[in-house]
C-alpha atoms as a PDB file:
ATOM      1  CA  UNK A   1       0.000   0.000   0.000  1.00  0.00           C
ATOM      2  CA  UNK A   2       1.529   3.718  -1.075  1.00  0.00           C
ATOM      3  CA  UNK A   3       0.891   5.938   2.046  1.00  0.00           C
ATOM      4  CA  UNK A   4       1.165   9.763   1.332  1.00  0.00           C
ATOM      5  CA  UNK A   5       3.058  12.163   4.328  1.00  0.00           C
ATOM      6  CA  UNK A   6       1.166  15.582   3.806  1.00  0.00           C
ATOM      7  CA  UNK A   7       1.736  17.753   6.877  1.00  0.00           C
ATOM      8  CA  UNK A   8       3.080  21.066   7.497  1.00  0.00           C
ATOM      9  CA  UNK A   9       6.587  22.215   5.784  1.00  0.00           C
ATOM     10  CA  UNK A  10       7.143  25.929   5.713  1.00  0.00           C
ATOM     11  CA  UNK A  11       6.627  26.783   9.150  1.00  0.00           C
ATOM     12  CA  UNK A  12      10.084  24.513  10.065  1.00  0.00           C
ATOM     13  CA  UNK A  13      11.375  22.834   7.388  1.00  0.00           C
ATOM     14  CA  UNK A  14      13.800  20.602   9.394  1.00  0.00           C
ATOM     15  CA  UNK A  15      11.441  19.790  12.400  1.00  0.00           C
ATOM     16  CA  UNK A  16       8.393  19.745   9.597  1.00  0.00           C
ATOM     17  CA  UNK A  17      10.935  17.184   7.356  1.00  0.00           C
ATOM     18  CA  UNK A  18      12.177  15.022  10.411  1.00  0.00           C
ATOM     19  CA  UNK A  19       8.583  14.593  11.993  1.00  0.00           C
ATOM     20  CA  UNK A  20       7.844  13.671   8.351  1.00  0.00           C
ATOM     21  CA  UNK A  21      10.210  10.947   8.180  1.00  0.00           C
ATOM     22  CA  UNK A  22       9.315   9.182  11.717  1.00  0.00           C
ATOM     23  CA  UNK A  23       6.150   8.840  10.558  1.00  0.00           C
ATOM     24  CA  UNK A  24       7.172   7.705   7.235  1.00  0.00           C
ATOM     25  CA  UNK A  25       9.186   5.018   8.779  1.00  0.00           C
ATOM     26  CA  UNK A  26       6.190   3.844  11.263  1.00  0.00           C
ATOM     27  CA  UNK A  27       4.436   3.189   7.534  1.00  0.00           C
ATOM     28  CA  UNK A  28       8.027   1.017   6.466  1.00  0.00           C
ATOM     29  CA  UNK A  29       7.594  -0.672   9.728  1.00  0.00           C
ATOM     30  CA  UNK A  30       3.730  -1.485   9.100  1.00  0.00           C
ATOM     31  CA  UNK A  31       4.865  -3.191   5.986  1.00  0.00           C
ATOM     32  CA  UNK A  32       3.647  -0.067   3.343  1.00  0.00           C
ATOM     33  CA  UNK A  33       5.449   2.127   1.130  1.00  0.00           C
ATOM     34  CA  UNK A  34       5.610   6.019   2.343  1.00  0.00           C
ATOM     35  CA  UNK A  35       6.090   9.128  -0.259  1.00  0.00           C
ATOM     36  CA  UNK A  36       7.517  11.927   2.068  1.00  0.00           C
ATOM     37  CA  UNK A  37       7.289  15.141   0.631  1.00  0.00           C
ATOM     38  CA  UNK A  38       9.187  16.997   2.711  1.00  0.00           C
ATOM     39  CA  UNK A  39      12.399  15.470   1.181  1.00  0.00           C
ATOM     40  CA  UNK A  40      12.359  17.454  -1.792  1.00  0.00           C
ATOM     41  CA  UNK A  41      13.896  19.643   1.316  1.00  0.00           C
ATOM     42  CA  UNK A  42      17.120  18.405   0.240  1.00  0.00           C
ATOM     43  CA  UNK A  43      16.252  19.008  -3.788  1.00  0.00           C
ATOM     44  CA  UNK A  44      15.346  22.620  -3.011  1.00  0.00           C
ATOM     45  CA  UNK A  45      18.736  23.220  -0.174  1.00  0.00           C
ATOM     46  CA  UNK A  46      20.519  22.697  -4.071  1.00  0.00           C
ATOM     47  CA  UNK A  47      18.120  24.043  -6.638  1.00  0.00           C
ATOM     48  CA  UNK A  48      15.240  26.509  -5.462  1.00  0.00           C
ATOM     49  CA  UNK A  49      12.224  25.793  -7.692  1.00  0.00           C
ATOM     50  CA  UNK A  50       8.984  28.286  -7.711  1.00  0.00           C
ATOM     51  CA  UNK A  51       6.835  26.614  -5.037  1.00  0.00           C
ATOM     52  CA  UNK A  52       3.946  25.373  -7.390  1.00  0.00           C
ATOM     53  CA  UNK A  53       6.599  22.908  -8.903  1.00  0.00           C
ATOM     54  CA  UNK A  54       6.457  21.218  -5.625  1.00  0.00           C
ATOM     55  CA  UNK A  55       2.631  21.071  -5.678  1.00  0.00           C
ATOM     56  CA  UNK A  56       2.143  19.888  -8.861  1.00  0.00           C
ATOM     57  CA  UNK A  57       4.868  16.762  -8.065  1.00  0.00           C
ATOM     58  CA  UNK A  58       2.885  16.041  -4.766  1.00  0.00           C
ATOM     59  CA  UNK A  59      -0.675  16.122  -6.800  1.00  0.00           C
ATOM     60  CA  UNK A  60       1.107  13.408  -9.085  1.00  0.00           C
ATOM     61  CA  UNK A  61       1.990  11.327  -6.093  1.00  0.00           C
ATOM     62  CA  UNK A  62      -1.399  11.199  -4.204  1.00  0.00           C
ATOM     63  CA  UNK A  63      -3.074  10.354  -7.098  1.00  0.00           C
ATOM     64  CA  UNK A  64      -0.671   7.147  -6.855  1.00  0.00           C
ATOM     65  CA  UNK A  65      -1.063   6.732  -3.266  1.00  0.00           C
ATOM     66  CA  UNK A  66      -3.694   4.117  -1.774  1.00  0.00           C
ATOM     67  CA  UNK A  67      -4.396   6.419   1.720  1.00  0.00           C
ATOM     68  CA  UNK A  68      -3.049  10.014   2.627  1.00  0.00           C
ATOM     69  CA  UNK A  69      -1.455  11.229   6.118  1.00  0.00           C
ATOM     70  CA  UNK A  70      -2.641  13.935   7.306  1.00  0.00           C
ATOM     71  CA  UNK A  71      -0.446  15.237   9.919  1.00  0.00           C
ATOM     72  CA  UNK A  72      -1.452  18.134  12.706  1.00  0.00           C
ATOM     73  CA  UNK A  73      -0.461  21.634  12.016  1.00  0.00           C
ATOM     74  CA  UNK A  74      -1.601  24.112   9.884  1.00  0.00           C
ATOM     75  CA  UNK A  75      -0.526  24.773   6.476  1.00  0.00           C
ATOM     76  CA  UNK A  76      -2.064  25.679   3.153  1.00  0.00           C
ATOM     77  CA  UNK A  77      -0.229  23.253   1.073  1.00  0.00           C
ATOM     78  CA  UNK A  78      -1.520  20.347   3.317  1.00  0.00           C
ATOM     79  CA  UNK A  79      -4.855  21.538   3.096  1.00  0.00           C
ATOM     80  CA  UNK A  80      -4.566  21.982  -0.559  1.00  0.00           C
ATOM     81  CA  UNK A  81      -3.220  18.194  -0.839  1.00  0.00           C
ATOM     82  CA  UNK A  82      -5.963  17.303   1.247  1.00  0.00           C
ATOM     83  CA  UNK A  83      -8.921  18.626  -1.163  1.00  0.00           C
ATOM     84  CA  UNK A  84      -6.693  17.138  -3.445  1.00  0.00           C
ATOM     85  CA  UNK A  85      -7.219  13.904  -2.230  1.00  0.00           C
ATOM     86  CA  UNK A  86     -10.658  13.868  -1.110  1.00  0.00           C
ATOM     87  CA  UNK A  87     -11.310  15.680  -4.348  1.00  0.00           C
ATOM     88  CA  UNK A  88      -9.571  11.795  -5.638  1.00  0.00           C
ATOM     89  CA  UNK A  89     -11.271   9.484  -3.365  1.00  0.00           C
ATOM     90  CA  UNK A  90      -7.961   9.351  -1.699  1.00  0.00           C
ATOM     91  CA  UNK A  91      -9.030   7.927   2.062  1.00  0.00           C
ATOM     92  CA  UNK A  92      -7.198   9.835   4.343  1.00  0.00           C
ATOM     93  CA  UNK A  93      -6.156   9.313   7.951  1.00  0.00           C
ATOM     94  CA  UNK A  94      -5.645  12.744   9.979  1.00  0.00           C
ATOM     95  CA  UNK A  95      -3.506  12.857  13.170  1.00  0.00           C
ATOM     96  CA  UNK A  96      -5.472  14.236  15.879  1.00  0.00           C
ATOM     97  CA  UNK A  97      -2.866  14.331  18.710  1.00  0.00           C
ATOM     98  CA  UNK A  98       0.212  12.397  19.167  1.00  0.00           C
ATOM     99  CA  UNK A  99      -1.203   9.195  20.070  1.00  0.00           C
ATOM    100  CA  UNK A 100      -4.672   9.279  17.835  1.00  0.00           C
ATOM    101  CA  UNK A 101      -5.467   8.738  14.180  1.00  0.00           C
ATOM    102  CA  UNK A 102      -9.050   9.125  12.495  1.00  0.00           C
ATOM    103  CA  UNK A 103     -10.252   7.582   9.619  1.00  0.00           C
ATOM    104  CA  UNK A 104     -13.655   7.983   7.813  1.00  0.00           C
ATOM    105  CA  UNK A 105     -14.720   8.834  11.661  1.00  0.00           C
ATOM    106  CA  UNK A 106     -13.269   6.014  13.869  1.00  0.00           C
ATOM    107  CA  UNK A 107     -10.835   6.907  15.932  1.00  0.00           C
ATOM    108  CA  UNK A 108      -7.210   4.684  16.131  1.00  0.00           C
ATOM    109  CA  UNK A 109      -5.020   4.884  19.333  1.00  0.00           C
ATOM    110  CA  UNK A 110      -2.272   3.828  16.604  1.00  0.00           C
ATOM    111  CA  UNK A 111      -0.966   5.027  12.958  1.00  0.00           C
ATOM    112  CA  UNK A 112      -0.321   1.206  12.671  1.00  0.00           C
ATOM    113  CA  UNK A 113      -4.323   0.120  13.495  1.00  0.00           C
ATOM    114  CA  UNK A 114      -5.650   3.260  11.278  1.00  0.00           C
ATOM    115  CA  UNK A 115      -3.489   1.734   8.162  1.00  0.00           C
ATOM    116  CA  UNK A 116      -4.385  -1.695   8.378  1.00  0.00           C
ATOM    117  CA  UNK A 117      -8.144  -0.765   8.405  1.00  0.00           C
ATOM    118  CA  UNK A 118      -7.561   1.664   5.313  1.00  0.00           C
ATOM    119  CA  UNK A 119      -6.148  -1.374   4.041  1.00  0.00           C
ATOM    120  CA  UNK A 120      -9.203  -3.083   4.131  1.00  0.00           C
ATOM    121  CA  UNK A 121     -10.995  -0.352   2.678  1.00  0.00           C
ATOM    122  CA  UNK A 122      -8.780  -0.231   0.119  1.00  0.00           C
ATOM    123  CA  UNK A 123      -8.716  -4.180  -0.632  1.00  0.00           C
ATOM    124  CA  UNK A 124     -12.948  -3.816  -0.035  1.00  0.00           C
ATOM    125  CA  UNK A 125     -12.927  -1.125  -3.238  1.00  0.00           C
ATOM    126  CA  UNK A 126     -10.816  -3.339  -5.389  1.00  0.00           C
ATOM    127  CA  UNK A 127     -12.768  -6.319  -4.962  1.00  0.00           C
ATOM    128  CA  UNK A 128     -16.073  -4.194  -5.781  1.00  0.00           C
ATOM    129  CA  UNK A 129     -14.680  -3.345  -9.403  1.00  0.00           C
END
């Protein structure tokens, strides 16, 4: 399963990218494949592109990705890759404090337990079609 990392960026790029990552790993651990964003970081520390390049690459990838991480914090590119998604029929799981998830309104006390049941959504849609 391809798990999008949208969360905030701009606000701290290195604590943004690094809090991006641990959760990015958390989805290797559970056995998924994570896109993470926020490592273009290191693109842009050695080639500054205008900031729509980076949107348009991230639209690409959710439309590849199976379920989309929403982490907290406010930013308008994660809310703009959210109505992306949804937009998509991308499920997405939001963070809603450090030890909660929420998907399609159930709550998860783990990242873990909210991927494995959009897994099941996800397997549940392909067996539909």
């Amino acid at each position: 399963m391809i798990v999008y990392i949208a969360g905030p960026y701009t606000s701290a790029p290195e604590k943004n990218t690094k809090r991006a990552i641990e959760v990015g790993h958390e989805v290797m651990d559970a056995g998924m494949t994570p896109y993470v964003p926020h490592l273009s970081h290191y693109m842009e520390s050695v080639r500054q592109r205008p900031y729509e390049d980076w949107m348009k690459i991230d639209f690409e990838f959710i439309l590849c990705a199976d379920v989309l991480v929403r982490l907290i914090g406010m930013s308008s590119g994660t809310e703009r890759e959210t109505e992306f998604a949804i937009k998509h029929a991308v499920p997405i799981i939001t963070e809603t404090s450090e030890a909660s998830w929420e998907i399609g309104g159930l709550k998860h006390k783990s990242l873990v337990s909210a991927l494995m049941y959009a897994s099941t959504l996800s397997l549940h849609d392909k067996l539909r079609s």
